[in-house]
Protein backbone atom coordinates (compact mmCIF):
# COMPACT_ATOMS: atom_id res chain seq x y z
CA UNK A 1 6.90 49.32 9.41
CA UNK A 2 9.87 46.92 9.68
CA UNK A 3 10.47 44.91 5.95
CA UNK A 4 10.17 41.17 7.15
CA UNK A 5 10.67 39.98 3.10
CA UNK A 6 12.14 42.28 0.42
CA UNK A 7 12.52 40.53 -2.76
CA UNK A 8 14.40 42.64 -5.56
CA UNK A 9 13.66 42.00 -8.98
CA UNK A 10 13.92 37.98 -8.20
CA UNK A 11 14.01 35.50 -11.35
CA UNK A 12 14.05 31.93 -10.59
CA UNK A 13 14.95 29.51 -13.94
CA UNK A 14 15.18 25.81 -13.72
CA UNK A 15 17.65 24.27 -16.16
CA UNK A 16 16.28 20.47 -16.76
CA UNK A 17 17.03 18.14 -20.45
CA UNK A 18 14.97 20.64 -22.78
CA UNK A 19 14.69 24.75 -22.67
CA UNK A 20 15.22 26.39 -19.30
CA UNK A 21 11.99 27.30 -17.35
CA UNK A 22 11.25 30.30 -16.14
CA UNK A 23 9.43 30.24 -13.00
CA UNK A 24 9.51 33.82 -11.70
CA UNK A 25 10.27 36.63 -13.65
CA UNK A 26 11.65 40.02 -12.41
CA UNK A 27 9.89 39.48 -9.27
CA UNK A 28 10.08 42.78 -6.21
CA UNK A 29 8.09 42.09 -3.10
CA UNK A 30 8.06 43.57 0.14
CA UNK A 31 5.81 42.37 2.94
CA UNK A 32 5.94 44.54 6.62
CA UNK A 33 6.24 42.57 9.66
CA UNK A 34 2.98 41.32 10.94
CA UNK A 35 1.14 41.13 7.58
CA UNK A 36 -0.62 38.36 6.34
CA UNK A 37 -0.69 38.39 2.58
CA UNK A 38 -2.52 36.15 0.22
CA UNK A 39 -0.73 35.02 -2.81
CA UNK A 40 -3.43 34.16 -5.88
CA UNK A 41 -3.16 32.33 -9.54
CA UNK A 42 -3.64 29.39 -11.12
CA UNK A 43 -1.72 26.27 -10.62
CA UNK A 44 1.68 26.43 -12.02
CA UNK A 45 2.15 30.50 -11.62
CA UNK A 46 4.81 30.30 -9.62
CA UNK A 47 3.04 30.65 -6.38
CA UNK A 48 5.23 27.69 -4.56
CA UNK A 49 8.35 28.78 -6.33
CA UNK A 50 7.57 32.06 -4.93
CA UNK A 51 7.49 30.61 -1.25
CA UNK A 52 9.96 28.58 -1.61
CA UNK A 53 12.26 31.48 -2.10
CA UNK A 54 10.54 33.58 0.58
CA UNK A 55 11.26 30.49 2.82
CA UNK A 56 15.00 30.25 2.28
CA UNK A 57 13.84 26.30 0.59
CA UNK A 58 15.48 27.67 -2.72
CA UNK A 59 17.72 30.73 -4.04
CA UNK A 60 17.11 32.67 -6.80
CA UNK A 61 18.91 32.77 -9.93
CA UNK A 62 18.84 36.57 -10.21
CA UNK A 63 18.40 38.81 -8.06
CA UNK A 64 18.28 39.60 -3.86
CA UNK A 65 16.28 38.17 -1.00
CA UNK A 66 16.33 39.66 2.47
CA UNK A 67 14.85 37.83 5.16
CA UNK A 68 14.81 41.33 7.59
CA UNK A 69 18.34 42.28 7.38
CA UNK A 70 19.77 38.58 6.05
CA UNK A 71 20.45 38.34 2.56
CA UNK A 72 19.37 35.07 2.07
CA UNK A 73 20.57 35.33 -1.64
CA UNK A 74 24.10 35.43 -0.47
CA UNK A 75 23.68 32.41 1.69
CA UNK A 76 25.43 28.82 1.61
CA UNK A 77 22.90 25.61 1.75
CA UNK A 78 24.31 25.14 5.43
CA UNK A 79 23.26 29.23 6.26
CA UNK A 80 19.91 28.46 5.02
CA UNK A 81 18.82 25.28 6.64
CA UNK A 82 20.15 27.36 9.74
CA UNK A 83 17.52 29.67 9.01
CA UNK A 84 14.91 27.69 7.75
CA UNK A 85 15.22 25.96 11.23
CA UNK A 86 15.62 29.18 13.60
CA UNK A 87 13.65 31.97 11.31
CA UNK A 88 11.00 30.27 9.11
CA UNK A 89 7.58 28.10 10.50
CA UNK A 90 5.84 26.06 7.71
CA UNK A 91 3.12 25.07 7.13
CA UNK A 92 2.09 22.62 4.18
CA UNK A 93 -0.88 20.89 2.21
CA UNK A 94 0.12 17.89 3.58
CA UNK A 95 0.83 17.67 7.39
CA UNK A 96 3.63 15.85 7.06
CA UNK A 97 3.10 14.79 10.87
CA UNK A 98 6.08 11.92 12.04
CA UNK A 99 3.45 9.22 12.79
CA UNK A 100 5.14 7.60 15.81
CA UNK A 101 5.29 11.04 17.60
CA UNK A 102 2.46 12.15 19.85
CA UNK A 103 1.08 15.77 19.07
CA UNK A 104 3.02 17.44 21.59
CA UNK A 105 6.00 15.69 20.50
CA UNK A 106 5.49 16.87 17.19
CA UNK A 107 4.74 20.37 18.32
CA UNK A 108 8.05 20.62 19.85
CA UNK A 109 9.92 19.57 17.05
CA UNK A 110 11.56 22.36 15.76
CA UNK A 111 12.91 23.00 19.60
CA UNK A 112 14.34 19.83 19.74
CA UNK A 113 15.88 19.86 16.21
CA UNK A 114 18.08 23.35 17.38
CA UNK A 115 19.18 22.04 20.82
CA UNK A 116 16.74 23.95 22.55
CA UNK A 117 15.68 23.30 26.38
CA UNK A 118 12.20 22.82 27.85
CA UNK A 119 9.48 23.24 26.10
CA UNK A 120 6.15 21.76 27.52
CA UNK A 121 4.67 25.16 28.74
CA UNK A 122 4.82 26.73 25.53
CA UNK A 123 3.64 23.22 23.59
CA UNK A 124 0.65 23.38 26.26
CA UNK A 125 0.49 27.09 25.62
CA UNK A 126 0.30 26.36 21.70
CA UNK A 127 -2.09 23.79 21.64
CA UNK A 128 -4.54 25.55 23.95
CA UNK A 129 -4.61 28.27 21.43
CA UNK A 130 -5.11 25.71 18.21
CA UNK A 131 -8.04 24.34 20.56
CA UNK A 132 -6.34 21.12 21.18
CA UNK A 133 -4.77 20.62 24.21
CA UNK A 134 -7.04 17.71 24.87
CA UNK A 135 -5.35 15.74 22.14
CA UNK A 136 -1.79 16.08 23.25
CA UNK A 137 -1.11 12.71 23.91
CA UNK A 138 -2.95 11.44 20.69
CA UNK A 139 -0.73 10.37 17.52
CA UNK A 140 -1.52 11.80 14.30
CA UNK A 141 -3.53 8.75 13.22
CA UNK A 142 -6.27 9.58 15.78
CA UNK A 143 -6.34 12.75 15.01
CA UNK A 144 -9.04 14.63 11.99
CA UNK A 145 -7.70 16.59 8.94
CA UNK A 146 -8.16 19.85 10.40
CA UNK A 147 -6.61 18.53 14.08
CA UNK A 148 -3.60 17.42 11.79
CA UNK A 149 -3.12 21.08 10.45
CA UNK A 150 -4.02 23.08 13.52
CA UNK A 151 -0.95 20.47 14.97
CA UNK A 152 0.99 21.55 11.89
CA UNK A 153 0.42 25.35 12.93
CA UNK A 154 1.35 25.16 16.36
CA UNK A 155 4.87 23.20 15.38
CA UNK A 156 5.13 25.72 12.52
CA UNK A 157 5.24 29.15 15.21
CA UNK A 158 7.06 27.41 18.64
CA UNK A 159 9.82 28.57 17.87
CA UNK A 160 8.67 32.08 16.97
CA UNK A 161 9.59 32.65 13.51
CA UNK A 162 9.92 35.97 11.75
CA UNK A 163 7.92 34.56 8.64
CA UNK A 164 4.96 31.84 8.34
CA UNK A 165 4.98 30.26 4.68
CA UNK A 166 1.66 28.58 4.22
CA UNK A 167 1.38 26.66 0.72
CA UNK A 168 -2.31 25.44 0.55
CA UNK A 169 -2.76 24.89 3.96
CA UNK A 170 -6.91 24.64 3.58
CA UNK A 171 -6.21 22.20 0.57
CA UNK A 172 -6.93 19.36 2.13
CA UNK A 173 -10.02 20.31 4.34
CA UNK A 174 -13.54 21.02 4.41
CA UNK A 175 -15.29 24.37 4.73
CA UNK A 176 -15.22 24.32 8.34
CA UNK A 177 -11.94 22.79 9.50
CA UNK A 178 -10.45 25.31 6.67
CA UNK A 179 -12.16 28.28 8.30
CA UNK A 180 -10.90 26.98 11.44
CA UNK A 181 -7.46 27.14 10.47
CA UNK A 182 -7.99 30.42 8.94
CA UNK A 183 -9.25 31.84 11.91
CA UNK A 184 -5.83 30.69 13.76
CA UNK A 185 -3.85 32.06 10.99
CA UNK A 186 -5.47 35.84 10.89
CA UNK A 187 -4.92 35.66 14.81
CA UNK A 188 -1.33 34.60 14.80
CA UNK A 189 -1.00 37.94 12.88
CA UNK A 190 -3.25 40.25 14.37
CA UNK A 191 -2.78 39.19 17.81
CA UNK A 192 0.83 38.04 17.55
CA UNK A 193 2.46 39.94 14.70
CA UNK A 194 3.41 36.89 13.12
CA UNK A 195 3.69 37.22 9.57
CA UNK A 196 2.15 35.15 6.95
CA UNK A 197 2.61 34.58 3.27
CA UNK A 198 -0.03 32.14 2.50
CA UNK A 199 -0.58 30.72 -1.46
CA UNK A 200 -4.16 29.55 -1.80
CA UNK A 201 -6.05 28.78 -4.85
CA UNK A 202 -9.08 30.14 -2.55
CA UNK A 203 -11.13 33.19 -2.79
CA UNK A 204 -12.36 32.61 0.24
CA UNK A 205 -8.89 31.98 1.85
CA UNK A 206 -7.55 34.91 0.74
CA UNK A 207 -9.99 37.02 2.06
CA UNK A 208 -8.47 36.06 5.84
CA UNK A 209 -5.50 37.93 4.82
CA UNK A 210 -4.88 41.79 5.15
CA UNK A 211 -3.38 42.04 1.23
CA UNK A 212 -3.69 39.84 -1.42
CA UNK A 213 -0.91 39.25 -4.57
CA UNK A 214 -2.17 38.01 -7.88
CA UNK A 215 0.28 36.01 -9.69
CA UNK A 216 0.39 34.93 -13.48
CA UNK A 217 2.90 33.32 -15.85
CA UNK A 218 5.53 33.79 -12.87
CA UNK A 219 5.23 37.53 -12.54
CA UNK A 220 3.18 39.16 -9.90
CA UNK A 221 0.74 41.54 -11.24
C-alpha cells in the first residue's frame, strides 16, 4: 500500500547549556496509509519527539521525512505550518478547546483557519459520528472529559488529513470515556482509512491499533 510516513534513519538532538541530547537515534519508519499504529515506552523514550516529527511540529537533525511524497525534512517553518494546517489532524492529552467557542465552532476550526467555505454539514456530519451532535451548541466548560476529546477528534479529521498524530489522547480519561475514544479512533481507520500514529503509555490502548512500535532510549526496537 501507499507510504503515508517514511522516516529514514531520523536522529533528532537538542542542543541546550550542557551536553547535547539525543532524542531519537537512527530512527526508519514507514507506516501504509490507513494504519493505525501504536507507539509504546516509557516516559521520556522519545515517543512525542517521534510525533512531533511525524507531524511536521519539528525537523530532524539527520536524516529524511516524507509525509507521502513531501519531504518534510526539506521544508521551511512557513511550508510546514502549511502542512500542519492542510495535511496533519491532532489530537492531544489536553484538549486544548478555545473556551469561548461553542463545539461546532471549535470543530470547524481548522476550515476556518485555511480560508475554507461552508462547513456546517460536515461539522454536523462529524459530531454525529463522535456521538455528539446534541452538544453542538454547548462550550467546552459544559462539556465531560471524554465529550472534550471526542470534540478534539472531530476538529482533528474535518479537514481530512493524510495523518492523525494522537499523543496520549486516553491520558486524561477514565476506562470508559477512553474506550470510547478508542472505539472512534479504530473506526476513523478502518472505516475511513484515516491513518493514526497514536503514543500511549497503555496496554490496553495499544491494543485498538492494527501494529504496535516499542520504543526505548530514543530508538525503536
Amino acid at each position: 500500500m501507499t507510504a503515508v510516513v517514511d522516516l529514514r534513519s531520523v536522529t533528532k538532538c537538542y542542543v541546550g547549556e550542557g551536553t547535547p541530547v539525543e532524542a531519537l537515534h537512527d530512527a526508519s519508519l514507514t507506516i501504509a496509509k490507513g494504519e493505525f499504529v501504536a507507539v509504546m515506552g516509557q516516559s521520556g523514550c522519545g515517543k512525542s519527539t517521534l510525533l512531533h516529527i511525524i507531524g511536521a511540529m519539528d525537523r530532524p537533525t539527520q536524516g529524511e521525512v516524507w509525509l507521502k511524497d513531501q519531504p518534510l525534512h526539506t521544508y521551511s517553518e512557513e511550508d510546514l505550518t502549511h502542512v500542519r494546517r492542510t495535511q496533519v489532524g491532532f489530537v492531544f492529552q489536553f484538549f486544548y478547546l478555545l473556551p469561548t467557542f461553542t463545539v461546532e465552532e471549535n470543530v470547524g476550526l481548522p476550515i476556518l483557519l485555511t480560508g475554507g467555505g461552508e462547513t456546517k454539514d460536515k461539522i454536523g456530519s462529524l459530531l454525529e459520528r463522535v456521538g455528539l451532535s446534541h452538544r453542538r451548541k454547548a462550550l467546552p466548560q459544559q462539556l465531560s472529559g471524554g465529550e472534550m476529546q471526542r470534540v478534539a477528534i472531530a476538529r482533528a479529521v474535518i479537514h481530512e488529513p493524510a495523518l492523525l498524530v494522537a499523543d496520549e489522547p486516553t491520558g486524561n480519561l477514565d476506562s470508559t470515556n477512553g474506550e470510547q475514544v478508542l472505539d472512534i479512533l479504530h473506526s476513523l481507520s478502518e472505516s475511513h482509512h484515516t491513518t493514526i500514529v497514536m503514543a500511549t503509555h497503555s496496554e490496553t490502548a495499544a491494543s485498538h491499533a492494527r501494529r504496535t512500535i516499542r520504543m526505548k532510549d530514543g530508538r525503536i526496537l
